[in-house]
C-alpha atoms as a PDB file:
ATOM      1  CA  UNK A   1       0.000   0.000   0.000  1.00  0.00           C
ATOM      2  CA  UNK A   2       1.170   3.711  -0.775  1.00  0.00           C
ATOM      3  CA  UNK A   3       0.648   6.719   1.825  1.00  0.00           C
ATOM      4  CA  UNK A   4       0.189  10.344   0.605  1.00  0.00           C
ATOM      5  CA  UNK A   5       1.593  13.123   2.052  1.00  0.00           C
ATOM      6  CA  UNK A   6      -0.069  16.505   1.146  1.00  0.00           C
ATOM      7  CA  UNK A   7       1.833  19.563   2.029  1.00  0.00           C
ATOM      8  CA  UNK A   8       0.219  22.901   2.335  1.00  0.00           C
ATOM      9  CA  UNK A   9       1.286  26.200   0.563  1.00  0.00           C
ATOM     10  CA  UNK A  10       1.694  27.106   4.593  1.00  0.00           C
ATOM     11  CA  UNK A  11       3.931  24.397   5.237  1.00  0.00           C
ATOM     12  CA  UNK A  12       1.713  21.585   7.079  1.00  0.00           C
ATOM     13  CA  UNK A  13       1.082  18.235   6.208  1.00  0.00           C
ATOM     14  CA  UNK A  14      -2.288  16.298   5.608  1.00  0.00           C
ATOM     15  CA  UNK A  15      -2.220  12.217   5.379  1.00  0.00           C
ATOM     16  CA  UNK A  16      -4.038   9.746   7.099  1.00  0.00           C
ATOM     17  CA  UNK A  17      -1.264   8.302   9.944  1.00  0.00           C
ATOM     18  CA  UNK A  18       0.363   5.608   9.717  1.00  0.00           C
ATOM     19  CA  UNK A  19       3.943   4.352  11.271  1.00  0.00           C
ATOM     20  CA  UNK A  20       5.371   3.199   8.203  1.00  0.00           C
ATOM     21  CA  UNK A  21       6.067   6.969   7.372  1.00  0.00           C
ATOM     22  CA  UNK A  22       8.360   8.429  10.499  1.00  0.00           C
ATOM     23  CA  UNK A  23       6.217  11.692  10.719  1.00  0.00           C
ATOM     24  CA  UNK A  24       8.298  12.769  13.974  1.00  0.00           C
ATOM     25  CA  UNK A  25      11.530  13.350  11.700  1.00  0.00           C
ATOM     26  CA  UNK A  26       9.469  15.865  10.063  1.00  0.00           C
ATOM     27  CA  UNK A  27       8.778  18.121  13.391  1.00  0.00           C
ATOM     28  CA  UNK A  28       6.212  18.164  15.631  1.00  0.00           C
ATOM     29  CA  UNK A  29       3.137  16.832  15.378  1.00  0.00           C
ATOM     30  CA  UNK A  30      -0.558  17.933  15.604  1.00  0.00           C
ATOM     31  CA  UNK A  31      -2.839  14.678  15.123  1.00  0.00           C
ATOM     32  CA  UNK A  32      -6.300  15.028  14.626  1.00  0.00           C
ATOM     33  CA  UNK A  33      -9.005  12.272  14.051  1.00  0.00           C
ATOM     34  CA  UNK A  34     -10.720  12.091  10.724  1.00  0.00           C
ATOM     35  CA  UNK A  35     -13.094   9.744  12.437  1.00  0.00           C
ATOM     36  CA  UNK A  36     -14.640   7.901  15.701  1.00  0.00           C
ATOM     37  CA  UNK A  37     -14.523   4.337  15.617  1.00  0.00           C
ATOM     38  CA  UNK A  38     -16.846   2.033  17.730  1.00  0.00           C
ATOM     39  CA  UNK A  39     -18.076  -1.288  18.547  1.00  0.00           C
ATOM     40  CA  UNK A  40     -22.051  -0.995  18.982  1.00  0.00           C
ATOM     41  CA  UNK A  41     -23.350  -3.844  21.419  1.00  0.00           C
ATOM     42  CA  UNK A  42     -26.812  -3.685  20.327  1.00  0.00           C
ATOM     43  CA  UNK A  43     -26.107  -3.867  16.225  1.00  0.00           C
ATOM     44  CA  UNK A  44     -23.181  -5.820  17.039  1.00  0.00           C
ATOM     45  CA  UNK A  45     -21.325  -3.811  14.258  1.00  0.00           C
ATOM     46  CA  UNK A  46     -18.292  -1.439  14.013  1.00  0.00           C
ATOM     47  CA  UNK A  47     -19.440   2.122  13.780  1.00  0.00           C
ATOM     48  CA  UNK A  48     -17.741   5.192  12.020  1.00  0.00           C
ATOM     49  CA  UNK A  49     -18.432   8.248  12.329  1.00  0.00           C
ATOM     50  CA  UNK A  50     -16.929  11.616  11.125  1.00  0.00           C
ATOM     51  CA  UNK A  51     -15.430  13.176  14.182  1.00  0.00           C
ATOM     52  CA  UNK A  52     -16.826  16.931  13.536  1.00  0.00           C
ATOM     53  CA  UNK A  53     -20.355  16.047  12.598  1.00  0.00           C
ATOM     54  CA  UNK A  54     -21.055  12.686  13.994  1.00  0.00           C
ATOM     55  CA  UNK A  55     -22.393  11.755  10.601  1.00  0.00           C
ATOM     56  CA  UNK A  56     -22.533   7.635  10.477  1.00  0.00           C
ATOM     57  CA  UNK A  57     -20.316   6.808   7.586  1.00  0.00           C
ATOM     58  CA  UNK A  58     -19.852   3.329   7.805  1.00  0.00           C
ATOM     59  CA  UNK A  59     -20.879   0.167   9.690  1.00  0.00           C
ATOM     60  CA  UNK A  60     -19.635  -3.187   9.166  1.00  0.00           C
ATOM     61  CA  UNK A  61     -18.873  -6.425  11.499  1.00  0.00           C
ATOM     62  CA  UNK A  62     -15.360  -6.087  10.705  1.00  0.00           C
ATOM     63  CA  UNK A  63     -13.234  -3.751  12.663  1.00  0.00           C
ATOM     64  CA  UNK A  64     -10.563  -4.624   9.837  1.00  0.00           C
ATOM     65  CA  UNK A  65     -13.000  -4.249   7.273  1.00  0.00           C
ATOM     66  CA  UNK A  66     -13.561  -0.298   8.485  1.00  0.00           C
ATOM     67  CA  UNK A  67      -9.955   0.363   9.054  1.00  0.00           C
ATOM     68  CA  UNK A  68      -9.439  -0.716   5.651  1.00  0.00           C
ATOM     69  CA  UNK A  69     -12.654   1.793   4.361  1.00  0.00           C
ATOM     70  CA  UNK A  70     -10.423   4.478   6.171  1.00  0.00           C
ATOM     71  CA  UNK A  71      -7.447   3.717   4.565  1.00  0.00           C
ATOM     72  CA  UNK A  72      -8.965   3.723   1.112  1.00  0.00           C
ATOM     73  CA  UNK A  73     -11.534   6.600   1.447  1.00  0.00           C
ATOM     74  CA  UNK A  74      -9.605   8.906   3.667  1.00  0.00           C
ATOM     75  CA  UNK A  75      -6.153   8.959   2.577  1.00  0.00           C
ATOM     76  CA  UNK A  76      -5.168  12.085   0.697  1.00  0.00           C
ATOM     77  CA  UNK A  77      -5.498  11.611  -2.867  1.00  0.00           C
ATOM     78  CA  UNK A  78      -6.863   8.407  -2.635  1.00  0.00           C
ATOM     79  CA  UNK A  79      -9.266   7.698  -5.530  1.00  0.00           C
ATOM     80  CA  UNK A  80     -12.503   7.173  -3.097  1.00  0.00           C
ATOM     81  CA  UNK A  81     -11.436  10.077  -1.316  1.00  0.00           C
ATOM     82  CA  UNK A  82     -13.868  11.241   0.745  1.00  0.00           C
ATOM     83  CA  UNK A  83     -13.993  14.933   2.575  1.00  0.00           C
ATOM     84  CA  UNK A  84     -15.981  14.844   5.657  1.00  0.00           C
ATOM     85  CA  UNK A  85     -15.192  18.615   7.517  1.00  0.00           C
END
């Protein structure tokens, strides 16, 4: 799998983390969540959510399965991006 890095006119970076990139030897670091993640007892499914608007964006009995829908749909310049702000 490839990871995008987008840099900014203004100098910062957007890309969905990941530790096969050392982000630290690029400065500090300001991490914010695209999304929430949860497991819902009731539905007995993984739940994401956009973290800004709470907006239900996926669900799925995988946890995998979702961490892989991040990966593809929330990566910068992934083809499925997806822009939930």
């Amino acid at each position: 799998m490839s990871h995008t890095l987008r840099f900014s006119p203004g100098g910062t970076i957007d890309c969905l983390y990941t530790e096969a990139i050392d982000l630290h030897a690029l400065g500090r670091l300001k991490v914010v969540r695209a999304t929430v993640m949860h497991f819902c007892d009731k539905d007995q499914q993984w739940k994401v959510r956009c973290a800004t608007t709470g907006r239900l964006l996926l669900t799925d009995p995988s946890r995998e399965a979702c961490l892989a829908w991040e990966r593809t749909n929330l990566q910068p310049g992934a083809e499925g991006l997806l822009v939930i702000s």
